[in-house]
N, C-alpha and C. Protein backbone atom coordinates (compact mmCIF):
# COMPACT_ATOMS: atom_id res chain seq x y z
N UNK A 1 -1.62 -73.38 38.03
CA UNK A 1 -1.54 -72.17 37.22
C UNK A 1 -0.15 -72.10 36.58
N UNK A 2 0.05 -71.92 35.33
CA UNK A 2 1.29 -71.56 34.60
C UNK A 2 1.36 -69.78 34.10
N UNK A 3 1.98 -69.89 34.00
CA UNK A 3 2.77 -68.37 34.22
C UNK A 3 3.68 -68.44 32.47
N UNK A 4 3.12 -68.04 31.40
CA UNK A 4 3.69 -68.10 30.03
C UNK A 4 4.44 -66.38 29.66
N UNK A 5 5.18 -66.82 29.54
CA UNK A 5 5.98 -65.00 29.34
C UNK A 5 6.76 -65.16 28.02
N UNK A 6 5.83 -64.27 26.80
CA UNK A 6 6.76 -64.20 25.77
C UNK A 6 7.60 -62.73 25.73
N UNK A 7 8.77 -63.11 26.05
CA UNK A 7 9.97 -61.83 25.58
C UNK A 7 9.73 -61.02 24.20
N UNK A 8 10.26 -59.68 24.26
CA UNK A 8 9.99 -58.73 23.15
C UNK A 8 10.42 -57.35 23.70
N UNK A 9 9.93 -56.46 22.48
CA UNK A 9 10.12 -55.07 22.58
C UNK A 9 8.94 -54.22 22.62
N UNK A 10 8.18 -53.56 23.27
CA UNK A 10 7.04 -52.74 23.26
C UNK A 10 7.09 -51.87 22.12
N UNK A 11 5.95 -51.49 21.56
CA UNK A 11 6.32 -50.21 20.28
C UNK A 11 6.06 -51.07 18.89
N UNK A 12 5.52 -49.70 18.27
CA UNK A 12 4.97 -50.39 17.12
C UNK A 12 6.22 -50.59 15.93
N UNK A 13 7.37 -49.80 16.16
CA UNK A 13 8.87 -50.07 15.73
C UNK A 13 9.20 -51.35 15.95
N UNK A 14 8.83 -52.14 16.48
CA UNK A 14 9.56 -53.21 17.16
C UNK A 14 8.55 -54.56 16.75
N UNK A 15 7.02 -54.17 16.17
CA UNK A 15 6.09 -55.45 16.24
C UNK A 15 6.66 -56.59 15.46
N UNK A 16 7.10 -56.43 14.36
CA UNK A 16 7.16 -58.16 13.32
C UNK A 16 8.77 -58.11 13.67
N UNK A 17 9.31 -58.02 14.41
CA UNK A 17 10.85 -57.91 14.31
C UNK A 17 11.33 -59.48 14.59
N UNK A 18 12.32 -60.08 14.30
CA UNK A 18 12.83 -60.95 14.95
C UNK A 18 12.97 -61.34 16.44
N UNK A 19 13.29 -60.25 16.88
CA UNK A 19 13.62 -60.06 18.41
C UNK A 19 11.98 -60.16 19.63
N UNK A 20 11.56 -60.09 18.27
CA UNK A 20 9.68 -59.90 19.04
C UNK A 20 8.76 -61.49 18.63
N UNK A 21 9.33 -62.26 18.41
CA UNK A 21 8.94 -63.67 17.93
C UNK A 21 8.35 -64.57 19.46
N UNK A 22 9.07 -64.02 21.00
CA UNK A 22 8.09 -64.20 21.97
C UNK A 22 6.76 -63.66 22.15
N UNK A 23 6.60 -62.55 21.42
CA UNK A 23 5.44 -61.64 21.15
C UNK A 23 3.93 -62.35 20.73
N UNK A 24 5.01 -62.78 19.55
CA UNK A 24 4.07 -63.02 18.57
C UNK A 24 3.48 -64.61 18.91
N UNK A 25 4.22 -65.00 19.78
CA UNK A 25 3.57 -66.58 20.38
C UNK A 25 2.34 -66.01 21.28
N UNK A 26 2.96 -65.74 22.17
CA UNK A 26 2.20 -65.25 23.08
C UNK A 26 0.73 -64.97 22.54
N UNK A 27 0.79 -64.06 21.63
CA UNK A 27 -0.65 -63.63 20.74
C UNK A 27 -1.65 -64.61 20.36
N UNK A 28 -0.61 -65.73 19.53
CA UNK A 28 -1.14 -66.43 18.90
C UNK A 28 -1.98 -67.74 20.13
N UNK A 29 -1.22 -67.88 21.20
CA UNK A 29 -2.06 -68.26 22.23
C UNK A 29 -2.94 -67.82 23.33
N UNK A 30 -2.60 -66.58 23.22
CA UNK A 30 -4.22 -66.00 23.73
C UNK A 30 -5.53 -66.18 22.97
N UNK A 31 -4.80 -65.94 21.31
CA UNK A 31 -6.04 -66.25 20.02
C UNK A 31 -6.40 -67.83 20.51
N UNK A 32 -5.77 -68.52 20.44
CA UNK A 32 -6.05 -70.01 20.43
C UNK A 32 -7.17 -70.20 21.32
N UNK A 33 -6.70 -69.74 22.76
CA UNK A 33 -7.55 -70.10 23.98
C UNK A 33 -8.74 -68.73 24.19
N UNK A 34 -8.62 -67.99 23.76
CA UNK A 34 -9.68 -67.10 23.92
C UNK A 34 -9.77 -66.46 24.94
N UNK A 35 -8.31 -65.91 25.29
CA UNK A 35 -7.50 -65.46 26.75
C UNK A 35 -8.60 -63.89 26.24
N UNK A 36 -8.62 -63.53 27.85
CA UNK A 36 -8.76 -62.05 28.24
C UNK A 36 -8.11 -60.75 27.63
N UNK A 37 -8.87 -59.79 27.13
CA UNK A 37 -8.22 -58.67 26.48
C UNK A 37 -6.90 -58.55 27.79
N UNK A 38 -5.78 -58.21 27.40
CA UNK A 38 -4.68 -57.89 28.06
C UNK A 38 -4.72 -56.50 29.17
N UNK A 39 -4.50 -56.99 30.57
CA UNK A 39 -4.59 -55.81 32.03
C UNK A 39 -3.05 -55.35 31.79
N UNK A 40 -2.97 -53.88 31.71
CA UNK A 40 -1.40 -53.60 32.06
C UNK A 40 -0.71 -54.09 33.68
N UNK A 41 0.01 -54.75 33.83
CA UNK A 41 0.24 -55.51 35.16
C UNK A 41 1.49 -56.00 35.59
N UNK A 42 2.08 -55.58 36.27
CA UNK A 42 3.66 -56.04 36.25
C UNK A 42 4.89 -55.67 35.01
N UNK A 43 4.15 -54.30 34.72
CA UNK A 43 5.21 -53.55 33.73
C UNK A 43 5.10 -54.36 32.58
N UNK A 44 3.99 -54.50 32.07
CA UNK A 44 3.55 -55.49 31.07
C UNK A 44 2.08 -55.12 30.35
N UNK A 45 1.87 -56.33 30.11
CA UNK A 45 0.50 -56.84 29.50
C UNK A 45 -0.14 -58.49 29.61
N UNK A 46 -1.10 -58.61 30.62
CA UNK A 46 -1.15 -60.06 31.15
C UNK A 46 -2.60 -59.71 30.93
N UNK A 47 -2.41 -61.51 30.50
CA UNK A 47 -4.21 -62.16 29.52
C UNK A 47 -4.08 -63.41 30.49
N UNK A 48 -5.67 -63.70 31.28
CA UNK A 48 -5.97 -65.13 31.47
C UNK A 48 -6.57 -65.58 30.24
N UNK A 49 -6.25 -67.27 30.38
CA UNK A 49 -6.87 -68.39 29.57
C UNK A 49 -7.13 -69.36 30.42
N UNK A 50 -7.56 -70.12 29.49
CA UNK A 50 -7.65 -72.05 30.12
C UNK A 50 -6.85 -72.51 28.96
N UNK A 51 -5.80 -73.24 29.50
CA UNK A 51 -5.54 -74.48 28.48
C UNK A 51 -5.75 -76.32 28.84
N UNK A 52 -6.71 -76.90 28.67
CA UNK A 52 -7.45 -77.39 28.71
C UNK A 52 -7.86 -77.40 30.66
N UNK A 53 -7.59 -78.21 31.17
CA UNK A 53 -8.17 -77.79 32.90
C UNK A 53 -7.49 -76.86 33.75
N UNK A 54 -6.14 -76.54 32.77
CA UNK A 54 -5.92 -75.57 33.76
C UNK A 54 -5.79 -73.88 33.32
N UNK A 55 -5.49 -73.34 34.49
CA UNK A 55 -5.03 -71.83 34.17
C UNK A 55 -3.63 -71.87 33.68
N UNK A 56 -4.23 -70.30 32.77
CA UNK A 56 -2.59 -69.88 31.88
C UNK A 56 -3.05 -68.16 31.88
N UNK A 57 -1.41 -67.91 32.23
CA UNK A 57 -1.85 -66.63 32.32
C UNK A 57 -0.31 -66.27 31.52
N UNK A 58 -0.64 -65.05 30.41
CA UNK A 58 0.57 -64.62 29.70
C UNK A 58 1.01 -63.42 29.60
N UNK A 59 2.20 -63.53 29.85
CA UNK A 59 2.50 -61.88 29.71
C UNK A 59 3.35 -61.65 29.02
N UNK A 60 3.35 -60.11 28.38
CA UNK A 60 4.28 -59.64 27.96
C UNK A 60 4.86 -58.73 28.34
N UNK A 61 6.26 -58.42 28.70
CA UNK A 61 7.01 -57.32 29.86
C UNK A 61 6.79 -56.16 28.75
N UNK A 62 6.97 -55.21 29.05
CA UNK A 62 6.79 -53.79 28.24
C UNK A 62 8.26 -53.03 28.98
N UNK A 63 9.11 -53.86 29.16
CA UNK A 63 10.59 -53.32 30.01
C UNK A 63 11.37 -53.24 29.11
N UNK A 64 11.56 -53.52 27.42
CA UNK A 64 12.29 -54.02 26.76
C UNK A 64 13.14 -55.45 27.54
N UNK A 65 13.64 -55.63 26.41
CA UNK A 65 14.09 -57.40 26.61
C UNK A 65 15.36 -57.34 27.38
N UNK A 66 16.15 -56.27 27.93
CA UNK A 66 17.10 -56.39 28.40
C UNK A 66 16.58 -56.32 30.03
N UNK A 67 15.60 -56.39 30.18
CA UNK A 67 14.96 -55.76 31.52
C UNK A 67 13.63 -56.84 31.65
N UNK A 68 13.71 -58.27 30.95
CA UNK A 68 12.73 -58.41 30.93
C UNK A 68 12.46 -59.28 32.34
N UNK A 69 13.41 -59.27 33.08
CA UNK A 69 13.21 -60.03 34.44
C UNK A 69 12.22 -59.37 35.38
N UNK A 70 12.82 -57.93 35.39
CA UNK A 70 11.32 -57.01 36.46
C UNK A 70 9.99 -57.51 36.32
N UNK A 71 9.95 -58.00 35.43
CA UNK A 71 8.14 -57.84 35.19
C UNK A 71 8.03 -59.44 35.67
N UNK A 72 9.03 -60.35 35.23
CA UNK A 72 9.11 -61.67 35.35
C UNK A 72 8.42 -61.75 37.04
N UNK A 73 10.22 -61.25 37.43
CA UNK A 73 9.88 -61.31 39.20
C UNK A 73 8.84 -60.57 39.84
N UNK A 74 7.80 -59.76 39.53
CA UNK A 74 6.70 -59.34 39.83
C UNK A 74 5.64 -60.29 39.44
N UNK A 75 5.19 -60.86 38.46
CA UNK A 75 4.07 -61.72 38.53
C UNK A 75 4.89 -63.22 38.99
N UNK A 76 5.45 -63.79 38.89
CA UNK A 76 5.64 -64.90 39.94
C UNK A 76 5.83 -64.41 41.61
N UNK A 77 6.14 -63.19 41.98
CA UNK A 77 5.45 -62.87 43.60
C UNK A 77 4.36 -63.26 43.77
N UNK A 78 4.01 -62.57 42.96
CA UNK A 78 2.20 -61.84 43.23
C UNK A 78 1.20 -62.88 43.21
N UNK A 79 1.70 -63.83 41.90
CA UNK A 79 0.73 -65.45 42.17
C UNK A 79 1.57 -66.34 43.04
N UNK A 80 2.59 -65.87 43.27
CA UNK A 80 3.40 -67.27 44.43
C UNK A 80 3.66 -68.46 43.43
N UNK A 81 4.26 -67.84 42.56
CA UNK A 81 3.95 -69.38 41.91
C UNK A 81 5.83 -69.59 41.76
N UNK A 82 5.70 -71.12 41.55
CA UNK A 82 7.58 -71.65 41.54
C UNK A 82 7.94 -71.64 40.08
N UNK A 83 9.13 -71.23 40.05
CA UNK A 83 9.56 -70.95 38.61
C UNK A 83 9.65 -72.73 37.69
N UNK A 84 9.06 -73.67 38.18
CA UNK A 84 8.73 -74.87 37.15
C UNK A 84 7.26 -74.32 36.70
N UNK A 85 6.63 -73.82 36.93
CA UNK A 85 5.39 -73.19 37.03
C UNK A 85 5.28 -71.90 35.42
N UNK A 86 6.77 -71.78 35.29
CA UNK A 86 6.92 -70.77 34.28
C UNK A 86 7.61 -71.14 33.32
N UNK A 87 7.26 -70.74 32.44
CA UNK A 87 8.14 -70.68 30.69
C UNK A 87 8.64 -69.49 29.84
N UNK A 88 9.43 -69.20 29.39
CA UNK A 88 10.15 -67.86 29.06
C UNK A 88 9.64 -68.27 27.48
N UNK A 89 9.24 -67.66 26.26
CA UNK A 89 9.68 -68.15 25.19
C UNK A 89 10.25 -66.46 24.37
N UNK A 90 11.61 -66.96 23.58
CA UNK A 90 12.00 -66.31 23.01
C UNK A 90 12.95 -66.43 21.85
N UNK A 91 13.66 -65.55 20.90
CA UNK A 91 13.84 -65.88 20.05
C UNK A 91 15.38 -66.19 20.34
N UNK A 92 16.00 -66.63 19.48
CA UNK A 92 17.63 -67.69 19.25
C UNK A 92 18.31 -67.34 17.97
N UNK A 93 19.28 -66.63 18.24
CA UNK A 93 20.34 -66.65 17.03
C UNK A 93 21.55 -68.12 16.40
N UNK A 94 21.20 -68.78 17.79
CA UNK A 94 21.80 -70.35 17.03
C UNK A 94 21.28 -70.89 16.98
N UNK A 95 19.98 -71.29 16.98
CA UNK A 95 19.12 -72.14 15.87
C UNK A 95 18.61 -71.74 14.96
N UNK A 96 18.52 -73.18 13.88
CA UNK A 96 18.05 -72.66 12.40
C UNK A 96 16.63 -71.98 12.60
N UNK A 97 16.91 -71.15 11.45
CA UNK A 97 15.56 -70.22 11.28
C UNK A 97 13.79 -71.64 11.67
N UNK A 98 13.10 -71.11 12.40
CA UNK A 98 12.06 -71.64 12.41
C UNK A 98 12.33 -72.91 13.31
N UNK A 99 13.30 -73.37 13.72
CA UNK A 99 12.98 -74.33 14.34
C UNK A 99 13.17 -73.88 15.79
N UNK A 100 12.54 -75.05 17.07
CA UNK A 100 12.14 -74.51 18.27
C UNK A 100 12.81 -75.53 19.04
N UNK A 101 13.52 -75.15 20.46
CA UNK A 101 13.74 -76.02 21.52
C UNK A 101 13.21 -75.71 23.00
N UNK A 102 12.67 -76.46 23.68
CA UNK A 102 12.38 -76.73 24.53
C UNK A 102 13.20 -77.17 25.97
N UNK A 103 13.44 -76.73 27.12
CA UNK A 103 14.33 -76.80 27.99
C UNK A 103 13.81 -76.53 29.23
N UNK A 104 14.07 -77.45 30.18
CA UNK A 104 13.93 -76.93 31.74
C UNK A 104 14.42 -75.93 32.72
N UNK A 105 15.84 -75.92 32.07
CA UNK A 105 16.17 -74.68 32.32
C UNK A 105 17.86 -74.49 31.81
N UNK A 106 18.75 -73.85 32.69
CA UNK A 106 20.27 -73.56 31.49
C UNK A 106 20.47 -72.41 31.74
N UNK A 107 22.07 -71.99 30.83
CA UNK A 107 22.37 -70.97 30.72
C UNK A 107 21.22 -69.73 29.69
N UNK A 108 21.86 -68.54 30.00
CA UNK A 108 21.11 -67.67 28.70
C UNK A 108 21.15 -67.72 27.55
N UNK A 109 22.56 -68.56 27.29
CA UNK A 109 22.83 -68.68 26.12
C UNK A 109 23.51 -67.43 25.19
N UNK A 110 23.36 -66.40 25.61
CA UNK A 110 23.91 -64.51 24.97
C UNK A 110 22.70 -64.07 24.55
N UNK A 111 21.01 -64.32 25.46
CA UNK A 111 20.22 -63.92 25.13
C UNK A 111 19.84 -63.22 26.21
N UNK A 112 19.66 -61.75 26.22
CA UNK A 112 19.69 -60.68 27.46
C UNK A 112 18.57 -60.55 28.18
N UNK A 113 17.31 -61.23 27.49
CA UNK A 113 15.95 -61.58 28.55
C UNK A 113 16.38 -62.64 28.87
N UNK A 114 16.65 -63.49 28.45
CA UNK A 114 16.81 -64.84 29.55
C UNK A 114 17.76 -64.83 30.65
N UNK A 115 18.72 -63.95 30.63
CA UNK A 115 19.52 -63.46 31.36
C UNK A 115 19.63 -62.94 32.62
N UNK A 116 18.19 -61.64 31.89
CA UNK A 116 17.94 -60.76 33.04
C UNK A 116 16.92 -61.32 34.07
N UNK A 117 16.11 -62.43 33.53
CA UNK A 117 15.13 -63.57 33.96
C UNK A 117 16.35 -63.94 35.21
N UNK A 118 17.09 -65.08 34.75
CA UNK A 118 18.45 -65.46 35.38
C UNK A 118 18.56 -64.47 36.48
N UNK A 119 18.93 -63.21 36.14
CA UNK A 119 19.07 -62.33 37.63
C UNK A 119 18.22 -62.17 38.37
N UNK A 120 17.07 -61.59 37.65
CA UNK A 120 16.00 -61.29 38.74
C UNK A 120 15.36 -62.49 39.61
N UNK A 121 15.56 -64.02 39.28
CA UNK A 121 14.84 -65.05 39.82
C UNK A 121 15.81 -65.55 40.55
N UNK A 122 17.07 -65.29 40.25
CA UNK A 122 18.75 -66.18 41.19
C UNK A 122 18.57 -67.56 41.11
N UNK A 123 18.16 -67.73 39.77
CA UNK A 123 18.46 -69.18 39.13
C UNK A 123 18.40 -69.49 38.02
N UNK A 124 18.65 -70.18 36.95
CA UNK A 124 18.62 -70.29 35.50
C UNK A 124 18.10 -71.66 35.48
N UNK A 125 17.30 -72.02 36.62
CA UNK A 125 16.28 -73.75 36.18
C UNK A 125 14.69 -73.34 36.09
N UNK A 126 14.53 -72.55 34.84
CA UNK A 126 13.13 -72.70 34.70
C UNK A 126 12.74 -73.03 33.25
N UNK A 127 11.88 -73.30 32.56
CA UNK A 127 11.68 -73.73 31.05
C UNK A 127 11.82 -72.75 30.88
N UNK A 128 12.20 -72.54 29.05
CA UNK A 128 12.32 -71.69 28.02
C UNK A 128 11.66 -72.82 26.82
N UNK A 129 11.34 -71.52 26.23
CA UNK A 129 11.29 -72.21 24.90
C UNK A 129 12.06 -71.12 23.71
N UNK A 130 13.17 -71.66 22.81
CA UNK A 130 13.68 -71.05 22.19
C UNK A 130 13.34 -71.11 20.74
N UNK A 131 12.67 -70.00 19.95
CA UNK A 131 12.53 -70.08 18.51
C UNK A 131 13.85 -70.17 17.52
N UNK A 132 14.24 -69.95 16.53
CA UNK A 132 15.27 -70.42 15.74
C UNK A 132 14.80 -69.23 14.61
N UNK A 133 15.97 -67.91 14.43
CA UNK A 133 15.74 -66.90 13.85
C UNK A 133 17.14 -66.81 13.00
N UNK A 134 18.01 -67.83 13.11
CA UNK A 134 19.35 -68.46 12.66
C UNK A 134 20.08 -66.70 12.51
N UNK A 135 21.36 -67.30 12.15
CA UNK A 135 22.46 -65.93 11.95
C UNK A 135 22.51 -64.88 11.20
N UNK A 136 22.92 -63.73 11.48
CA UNK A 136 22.89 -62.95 10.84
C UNK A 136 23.81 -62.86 9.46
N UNK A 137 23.03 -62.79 8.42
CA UNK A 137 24.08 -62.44 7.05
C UNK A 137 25.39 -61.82 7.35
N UNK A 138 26.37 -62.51 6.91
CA UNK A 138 27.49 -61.70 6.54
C UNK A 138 27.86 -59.99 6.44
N UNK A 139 28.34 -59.26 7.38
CA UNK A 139 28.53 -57.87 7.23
C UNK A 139 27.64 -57.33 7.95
N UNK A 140 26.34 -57.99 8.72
CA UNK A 140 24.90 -57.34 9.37
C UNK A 140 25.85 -57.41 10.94
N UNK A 141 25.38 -55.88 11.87
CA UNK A 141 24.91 -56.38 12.86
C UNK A 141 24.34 -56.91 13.36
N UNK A 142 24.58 -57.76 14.79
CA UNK A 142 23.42 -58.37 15.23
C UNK A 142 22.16 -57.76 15.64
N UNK A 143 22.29 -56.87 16.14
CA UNK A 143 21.65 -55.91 16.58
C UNK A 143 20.08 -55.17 15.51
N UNK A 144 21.15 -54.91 14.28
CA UNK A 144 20.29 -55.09 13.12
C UNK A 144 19.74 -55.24 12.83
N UNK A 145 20.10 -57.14 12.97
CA UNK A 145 19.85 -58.02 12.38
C UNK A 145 18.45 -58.60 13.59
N UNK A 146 18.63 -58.59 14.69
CA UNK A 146 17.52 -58.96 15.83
C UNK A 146 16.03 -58.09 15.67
N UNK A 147 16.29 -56.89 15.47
CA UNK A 147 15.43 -56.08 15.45
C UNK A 147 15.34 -55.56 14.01
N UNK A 148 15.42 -56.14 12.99
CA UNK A 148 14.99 -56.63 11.43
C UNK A 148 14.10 -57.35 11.40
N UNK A 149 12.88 -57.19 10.80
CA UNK A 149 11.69 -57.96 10.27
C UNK A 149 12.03 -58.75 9.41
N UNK A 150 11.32 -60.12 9.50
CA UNK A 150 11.53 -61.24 8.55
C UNK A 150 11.09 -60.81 7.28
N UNK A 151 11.86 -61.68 6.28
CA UNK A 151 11.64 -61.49 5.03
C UNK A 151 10.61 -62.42 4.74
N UNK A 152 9.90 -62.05 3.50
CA UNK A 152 8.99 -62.78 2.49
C UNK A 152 9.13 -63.52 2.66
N UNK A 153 10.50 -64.14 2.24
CA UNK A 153 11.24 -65.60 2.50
C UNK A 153 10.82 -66.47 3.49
N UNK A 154 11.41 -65.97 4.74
CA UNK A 154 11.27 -66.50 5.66
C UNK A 154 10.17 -66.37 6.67
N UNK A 155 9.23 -65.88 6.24
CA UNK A 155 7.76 -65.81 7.11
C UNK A 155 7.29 -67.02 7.32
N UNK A 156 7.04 -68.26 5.88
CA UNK A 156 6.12 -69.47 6.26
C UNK A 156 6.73 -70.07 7.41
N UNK A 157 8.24 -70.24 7.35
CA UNK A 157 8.88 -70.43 8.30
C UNK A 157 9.10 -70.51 9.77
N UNK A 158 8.54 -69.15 10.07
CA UNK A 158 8.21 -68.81 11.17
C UNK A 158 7.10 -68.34 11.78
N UNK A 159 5.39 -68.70 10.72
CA UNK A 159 4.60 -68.48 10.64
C UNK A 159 4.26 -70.83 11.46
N UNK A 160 4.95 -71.23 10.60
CA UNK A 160 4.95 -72.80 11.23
C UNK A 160 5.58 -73.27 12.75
N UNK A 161 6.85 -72.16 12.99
CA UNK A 161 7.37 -72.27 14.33
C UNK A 161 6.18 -71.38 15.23
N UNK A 162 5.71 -70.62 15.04
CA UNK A 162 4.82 -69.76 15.93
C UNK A 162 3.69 -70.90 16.15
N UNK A 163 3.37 -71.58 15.33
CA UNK A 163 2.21 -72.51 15.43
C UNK A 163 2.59 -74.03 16.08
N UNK A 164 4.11 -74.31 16.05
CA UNK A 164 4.32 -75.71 16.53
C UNK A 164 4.81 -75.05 18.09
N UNK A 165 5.33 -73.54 18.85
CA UNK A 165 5.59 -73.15 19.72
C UNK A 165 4.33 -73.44 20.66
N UNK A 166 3.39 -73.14 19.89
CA UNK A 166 1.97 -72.84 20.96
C UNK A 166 1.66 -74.41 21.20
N UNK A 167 2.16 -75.15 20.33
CA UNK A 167 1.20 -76.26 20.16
C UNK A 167 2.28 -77.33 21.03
N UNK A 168 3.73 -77.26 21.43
CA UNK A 168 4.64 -77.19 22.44
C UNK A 168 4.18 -76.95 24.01
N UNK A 169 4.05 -75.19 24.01
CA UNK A 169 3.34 -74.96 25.05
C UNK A 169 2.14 -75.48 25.59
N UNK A 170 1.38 -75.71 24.78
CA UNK A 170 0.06 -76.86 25.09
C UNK A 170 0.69 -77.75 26.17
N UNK A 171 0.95 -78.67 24.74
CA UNK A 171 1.46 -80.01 25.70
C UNK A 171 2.16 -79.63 27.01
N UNK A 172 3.15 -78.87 27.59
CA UNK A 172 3.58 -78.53 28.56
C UNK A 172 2.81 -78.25 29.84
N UNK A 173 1.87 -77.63 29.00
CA UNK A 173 0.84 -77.69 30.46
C UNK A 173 0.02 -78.84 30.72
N UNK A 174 -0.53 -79.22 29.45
CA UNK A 174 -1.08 -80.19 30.08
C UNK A 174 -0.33 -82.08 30.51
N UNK A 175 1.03 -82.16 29.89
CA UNK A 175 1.82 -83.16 30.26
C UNK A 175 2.83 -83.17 30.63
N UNK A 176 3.49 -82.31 30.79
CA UNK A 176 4.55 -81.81 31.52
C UNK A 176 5.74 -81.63 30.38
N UNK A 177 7.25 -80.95 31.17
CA UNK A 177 8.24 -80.58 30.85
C UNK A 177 9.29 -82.05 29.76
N UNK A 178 8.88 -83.34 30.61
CA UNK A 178 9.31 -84.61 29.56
C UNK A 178 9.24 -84.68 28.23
N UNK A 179 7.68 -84.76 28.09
CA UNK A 179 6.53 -85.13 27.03
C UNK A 179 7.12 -84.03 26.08
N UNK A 180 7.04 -82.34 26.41
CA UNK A 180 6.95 -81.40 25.39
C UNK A 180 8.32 -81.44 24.82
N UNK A 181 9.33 -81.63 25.60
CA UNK A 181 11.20 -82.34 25.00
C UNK A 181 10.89 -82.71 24.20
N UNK A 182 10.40 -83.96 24.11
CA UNK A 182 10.51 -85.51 23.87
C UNK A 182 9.41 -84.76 22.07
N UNK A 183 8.47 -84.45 21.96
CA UNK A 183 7.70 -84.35 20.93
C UNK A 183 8.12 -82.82 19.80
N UNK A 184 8.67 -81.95 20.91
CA UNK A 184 8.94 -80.71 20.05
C UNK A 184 10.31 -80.27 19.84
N UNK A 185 11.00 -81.51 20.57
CA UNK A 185 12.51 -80.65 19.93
C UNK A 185 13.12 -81.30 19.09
N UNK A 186 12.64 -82.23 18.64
CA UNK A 186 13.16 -82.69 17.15
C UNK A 186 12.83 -81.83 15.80
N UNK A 187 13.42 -81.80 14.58
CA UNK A 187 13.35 -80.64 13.50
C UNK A 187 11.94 -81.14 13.34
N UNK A 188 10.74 -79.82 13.08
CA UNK A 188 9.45 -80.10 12.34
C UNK A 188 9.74 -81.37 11.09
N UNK A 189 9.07 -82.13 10.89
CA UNK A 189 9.19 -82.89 9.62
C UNK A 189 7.94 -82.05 8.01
């Protein structure tokens, strides 16, 4: 069983935002697999699937992202499952817009769900997957700028990272943490 947790902000203020780009994976792989309408569950929203023989179960914390460890450390209790077992995906202010990396585990990087993940689990070795929402313009807060909806511009962009994320996460489950490195963290061609 894998344990998929895309980071975000609850609220309809918050849906297409930058900062909600774990969200929007998440979605797009419940659509894929034909996961379960979403149980409120661990201060969240958790959907079973199959991705190909095995179980996937995804959630999304409803803690905001600075808090998004509570919900973390509640469904890995509750299934017993080991944090190689889990994947964080969320969005990245130092990578280029749209592109995605893949990792076993690491620092947070100055990203406050992966962070609070980091606290609540008392370790920073579990996968992430990081989207690429690149820097903020000149004169923007970050803050702003995180919880700013993509432009026109930059939608196909991240309409192609949302689709090579899931298709990342695939492979992860079904070939492990090597394979999904090795195929998805080079720039899309």
């Amino acid at each position: 069983m894998k344990l998929i947790v895309g980071l975000g902000n609850p609220g309809r203020e918050y849906e297409k935002t930058r900062h909600n780009v774990g969200f929007m994976v998440a979605a797009e792989l419940v659509r894929r697999h034909m996961g379960t309408p979403p149980n409120k569950k661990f201060g969240g929203e958790i959907s079973e699937m199959r991705i190909g023989s095995g179980k996937g179960l995804v959630l999304c914390p409803h803690t905001y992202m600075n808090a998004s460890g509570q919900s973390v450390r509640k469904a890995i209790d509750f299934y017993k499952l080991e944090t190689e077992d889990l994947i964080l995906i969320c969005d990245d202010l130092n990578l280029a817009l749209g592109r995605i990396r893949i990792r076993s585990g690491g620092s947070a990087g100055g990203q406050k769900g992966l962070a609070d993940t980091i606290r609540h689990l008392g370790t920073d070795q579990y996968p992430r997957l990081r989207i690429g929402i690149d820097r903020p313009p000149a004169k923007w807060q970050v803050t702003d700028y995180v919880l700013g909806q993509f432009t026109e511009e930059e939608q196909p962009a991240i309409d192609s990272a949302i689709r090579r994320a899931c298709d990342a996460i695939e492979c992860w489950v079904r070939d492990g943490m090597t394979e999904a490195m090795t195929r998805y963290n080079a720039p899309a061609t």
